[in-house]
N, C-alpha and C. Protein backbone atom coordinates (compact mmCIF):
# COMPACT_ATOMS: atom_id res chain seq x y z
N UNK A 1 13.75 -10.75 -21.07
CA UNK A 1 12.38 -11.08 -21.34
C UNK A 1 12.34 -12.20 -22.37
N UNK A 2 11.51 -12.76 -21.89
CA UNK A 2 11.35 -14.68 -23.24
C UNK A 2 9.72 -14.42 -23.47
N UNK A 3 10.06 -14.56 -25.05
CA UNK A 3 8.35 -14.56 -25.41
C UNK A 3 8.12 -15.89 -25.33
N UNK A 4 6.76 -16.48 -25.31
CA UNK A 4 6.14 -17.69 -25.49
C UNK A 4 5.18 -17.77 -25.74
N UNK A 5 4.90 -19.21 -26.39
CA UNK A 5 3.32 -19.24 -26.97
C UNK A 5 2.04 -19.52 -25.40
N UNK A 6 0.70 -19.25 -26.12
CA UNK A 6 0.13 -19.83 -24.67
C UNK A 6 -0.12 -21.67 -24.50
N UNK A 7 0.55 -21.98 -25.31
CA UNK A 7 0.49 -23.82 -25.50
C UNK A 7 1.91 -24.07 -24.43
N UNK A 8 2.77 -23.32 -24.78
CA UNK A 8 4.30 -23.37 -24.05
C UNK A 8 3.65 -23.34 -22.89
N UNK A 9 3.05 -22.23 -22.53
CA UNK A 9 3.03 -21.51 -20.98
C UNK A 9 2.17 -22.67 -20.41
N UNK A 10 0.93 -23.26 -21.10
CA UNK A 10 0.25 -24.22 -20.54
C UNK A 10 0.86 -25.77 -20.57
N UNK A 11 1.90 -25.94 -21.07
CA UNK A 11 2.56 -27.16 -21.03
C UNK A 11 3.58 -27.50 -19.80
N UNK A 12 4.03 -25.59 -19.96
CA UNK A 12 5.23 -25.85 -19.08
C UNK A 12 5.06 -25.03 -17.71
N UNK A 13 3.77 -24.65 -17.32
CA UNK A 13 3.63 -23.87 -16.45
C UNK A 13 4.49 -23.82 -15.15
N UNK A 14 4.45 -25.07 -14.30
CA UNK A 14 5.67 -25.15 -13.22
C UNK A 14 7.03 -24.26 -13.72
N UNK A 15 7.58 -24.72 -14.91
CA UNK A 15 9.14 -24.51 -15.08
C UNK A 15 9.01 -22.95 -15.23
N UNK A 16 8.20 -22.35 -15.91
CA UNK A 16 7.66 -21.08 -15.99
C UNK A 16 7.85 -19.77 -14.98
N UNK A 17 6.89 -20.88 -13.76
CA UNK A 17 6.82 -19.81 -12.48
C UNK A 17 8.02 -19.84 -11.82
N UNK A 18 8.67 -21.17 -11.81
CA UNK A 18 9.68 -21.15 -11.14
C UNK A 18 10.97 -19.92 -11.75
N UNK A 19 10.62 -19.99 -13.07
CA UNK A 19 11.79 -18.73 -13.97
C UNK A 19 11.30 -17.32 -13.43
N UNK A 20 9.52 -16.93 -13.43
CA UNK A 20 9.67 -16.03 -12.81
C UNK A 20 9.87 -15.59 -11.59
N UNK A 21 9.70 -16.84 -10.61
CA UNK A 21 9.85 -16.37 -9.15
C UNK A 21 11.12 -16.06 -8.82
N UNK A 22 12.07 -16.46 -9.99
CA UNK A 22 14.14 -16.23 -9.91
C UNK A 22 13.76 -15.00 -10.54
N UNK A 23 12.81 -13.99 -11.34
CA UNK A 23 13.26 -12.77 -11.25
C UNK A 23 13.20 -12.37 -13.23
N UNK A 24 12.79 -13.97 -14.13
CA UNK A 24 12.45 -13.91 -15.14
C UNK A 24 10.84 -13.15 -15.69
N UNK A 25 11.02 -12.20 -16.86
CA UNK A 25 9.50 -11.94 -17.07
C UNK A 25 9.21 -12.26 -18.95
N UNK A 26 8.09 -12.94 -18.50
CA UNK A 26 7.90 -13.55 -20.11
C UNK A 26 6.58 -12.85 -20.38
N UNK A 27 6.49 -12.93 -21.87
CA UNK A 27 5.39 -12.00 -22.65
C UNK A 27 5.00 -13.83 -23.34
N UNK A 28 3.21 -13.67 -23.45
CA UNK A 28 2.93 -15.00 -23.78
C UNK A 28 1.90 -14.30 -24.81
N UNK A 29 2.50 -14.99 -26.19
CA UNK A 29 1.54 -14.82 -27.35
C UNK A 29 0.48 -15.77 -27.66
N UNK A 30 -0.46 -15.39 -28.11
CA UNK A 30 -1.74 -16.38 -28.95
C UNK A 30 -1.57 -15.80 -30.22
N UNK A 31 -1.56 -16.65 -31.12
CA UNK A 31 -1.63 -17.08 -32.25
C UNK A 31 -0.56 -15.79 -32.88
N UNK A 32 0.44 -15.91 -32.28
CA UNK A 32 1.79 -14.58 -32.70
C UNK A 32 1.21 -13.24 -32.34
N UNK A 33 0.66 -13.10 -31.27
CA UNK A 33 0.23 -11.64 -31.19
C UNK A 33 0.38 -12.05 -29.40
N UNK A 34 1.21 -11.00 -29.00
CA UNK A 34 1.69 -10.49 -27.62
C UNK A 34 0.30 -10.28 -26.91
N UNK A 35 0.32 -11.09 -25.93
CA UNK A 35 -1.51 -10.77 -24.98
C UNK A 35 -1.38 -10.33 -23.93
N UNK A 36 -0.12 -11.16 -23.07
CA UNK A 36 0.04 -10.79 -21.75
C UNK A 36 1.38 -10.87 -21.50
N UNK A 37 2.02 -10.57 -20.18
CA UNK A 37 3.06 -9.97 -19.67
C UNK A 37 3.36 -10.60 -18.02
N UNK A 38 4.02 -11.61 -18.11
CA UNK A 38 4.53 -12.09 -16.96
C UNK A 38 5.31 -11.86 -16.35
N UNK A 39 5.20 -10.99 -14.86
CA UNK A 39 6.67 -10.85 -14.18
C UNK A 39 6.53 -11.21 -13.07
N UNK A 40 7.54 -10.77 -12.14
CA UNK A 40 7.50 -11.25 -10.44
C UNK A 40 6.73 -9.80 -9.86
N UNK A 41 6.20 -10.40 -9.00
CA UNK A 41 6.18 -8.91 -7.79
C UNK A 41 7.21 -8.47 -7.40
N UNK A 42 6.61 -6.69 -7.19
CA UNK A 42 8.01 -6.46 -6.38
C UNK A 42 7.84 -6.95 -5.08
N UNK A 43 9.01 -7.31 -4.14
CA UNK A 43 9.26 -7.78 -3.12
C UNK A 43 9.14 -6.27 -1.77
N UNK A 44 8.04 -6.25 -0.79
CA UNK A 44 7.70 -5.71 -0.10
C UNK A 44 8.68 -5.54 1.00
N UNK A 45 9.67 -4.83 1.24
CA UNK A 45 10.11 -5.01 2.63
C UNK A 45 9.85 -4.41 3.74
N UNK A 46 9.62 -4.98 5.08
CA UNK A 46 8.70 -4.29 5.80
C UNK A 46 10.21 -3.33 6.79
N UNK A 47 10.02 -2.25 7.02
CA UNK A 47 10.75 -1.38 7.71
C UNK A 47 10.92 -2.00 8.86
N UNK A 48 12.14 -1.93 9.31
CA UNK A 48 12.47 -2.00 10.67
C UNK A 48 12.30 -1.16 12.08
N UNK A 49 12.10 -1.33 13.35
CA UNK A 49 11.89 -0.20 14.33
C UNK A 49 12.82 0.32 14.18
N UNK A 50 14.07 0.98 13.92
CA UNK A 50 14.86 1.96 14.19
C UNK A 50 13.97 2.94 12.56
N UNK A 51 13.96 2.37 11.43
CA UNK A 51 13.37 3.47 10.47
C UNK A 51 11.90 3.77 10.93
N UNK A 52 11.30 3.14 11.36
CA UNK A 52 9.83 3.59 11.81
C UNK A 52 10.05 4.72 12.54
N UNK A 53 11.21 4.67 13.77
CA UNK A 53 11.26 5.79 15.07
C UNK A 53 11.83 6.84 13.82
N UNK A 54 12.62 6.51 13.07
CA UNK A 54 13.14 8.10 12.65
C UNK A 54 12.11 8.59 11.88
N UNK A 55 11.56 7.62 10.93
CA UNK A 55 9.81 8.65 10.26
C UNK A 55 9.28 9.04 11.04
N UNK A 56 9.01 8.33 12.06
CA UNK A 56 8.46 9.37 13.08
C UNK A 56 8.23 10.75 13.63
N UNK A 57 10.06 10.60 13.94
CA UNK A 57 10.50 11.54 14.36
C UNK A 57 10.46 13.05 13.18
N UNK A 58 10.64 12.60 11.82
CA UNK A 58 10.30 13.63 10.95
C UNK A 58 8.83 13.96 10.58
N UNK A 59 8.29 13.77 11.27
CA UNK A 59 6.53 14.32 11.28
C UNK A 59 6.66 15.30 11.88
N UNK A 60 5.87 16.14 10.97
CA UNK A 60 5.50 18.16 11.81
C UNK A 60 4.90 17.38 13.58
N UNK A 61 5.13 18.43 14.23
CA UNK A 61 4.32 18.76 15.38
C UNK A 61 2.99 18.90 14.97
N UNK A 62 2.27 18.70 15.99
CA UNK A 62 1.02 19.38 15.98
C UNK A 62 0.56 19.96 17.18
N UNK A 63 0.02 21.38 16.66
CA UNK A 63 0.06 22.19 17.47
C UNK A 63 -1.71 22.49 17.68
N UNK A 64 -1.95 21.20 18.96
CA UNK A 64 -3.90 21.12 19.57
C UNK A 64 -4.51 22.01 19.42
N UNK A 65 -3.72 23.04 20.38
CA UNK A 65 -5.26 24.44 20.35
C UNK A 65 -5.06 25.07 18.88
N UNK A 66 -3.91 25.29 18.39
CA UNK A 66 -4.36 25.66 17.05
C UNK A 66 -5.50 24.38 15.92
N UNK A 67 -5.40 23.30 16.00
CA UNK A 67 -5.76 22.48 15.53
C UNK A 67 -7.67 22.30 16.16
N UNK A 68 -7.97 22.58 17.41
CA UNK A 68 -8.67 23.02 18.31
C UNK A 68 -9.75 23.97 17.18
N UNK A 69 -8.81 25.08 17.18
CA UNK A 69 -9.35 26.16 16.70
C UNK A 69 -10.01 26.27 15.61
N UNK A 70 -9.23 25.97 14.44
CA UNK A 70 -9.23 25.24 13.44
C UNK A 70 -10.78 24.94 13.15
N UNK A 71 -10.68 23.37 13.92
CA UNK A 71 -12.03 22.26 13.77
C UNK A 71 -13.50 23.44 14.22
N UNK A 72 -13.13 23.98 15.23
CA UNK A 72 -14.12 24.78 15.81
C UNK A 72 -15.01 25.78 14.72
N UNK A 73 -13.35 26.39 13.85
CA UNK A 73 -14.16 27.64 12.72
C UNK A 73 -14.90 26.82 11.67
N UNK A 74 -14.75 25.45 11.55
CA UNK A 74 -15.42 24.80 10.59
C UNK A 74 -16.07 24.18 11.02
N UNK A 75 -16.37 23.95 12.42
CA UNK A 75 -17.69 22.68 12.47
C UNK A 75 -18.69 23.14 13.79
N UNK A 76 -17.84 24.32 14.18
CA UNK A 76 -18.71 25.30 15.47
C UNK A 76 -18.35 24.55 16.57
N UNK A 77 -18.76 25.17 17.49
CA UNK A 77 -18.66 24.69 18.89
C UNK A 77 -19.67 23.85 19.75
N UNK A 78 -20.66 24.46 19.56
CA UNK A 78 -21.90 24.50 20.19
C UNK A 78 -21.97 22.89 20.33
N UNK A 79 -21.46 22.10 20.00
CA UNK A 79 -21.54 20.58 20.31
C UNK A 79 -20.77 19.54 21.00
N UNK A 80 -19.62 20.25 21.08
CA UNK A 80 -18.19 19.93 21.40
C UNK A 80 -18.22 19.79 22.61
N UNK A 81 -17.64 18.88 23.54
CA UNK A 81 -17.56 18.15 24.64
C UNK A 81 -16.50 19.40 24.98
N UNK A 82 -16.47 19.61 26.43
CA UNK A 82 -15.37 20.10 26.94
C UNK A 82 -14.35 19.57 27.39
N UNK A 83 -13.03 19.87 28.03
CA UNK A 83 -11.91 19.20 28.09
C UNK A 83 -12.26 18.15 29.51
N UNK A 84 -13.28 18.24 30.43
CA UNK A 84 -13.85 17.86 31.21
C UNK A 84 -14.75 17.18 31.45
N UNK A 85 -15.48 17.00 30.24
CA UNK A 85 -17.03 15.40 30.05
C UNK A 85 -16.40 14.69 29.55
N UNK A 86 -17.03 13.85 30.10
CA UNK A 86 -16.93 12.52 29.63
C UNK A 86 -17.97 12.00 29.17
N UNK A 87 -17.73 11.71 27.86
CA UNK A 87 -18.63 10.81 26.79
C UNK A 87 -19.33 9.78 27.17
N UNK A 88 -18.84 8.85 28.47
CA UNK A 88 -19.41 7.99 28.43
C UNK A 88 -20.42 8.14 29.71
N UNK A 89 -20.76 9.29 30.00
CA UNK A 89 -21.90 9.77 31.47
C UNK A 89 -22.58 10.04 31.10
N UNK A 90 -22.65 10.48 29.56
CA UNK A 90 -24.19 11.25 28.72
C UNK A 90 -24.92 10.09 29.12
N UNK A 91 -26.21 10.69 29.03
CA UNK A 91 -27.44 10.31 29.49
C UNK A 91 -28.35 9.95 28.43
């Protein structure tokens, strides 16, 4: 970590970012008192399809008619489409 003033940081801003984008993090003082805190992001890496299929693959089952059942004791029936309408024939 490199402290600096905010006259530095505004003089030398390019050379700056370029230190943090290599992985440098600077603390930038005003008038000798620590204000802020410069670092890099962390670097996001996006998963590949073979780790996607295995998260996948470690997800519970789900088990419909229990899940069915479930929705039903909490939101009733009496409204619920059957496994046989179709939504888009309502009238």
């Amino acid at each position: 970590m490199k402290i600096i003033s905010q006259r530095e940081f505004r003089n030398q801003s390019a050379a700056v970012m370029d230190a943090v984008e290599a992985g440098e993090t600077y603390h930038i003082t005003r008038n000798g008192t620590e204000v802020a805190e410069l670092r890099p992001l962390a670097k996001r890496r996006r998963p590949t399809s073979e780790e996607l299929i295995a998260r996948h693959r470690r997800l519970p089952r789900v088990d419909a008619a229990a899940m069915r059942k479930e929705a039903d004791e909490f939101f009733g029936s009496e409204d619920r489409l059957g496994d046989d309408d179709d939504p888009w024939e309502r009238a």
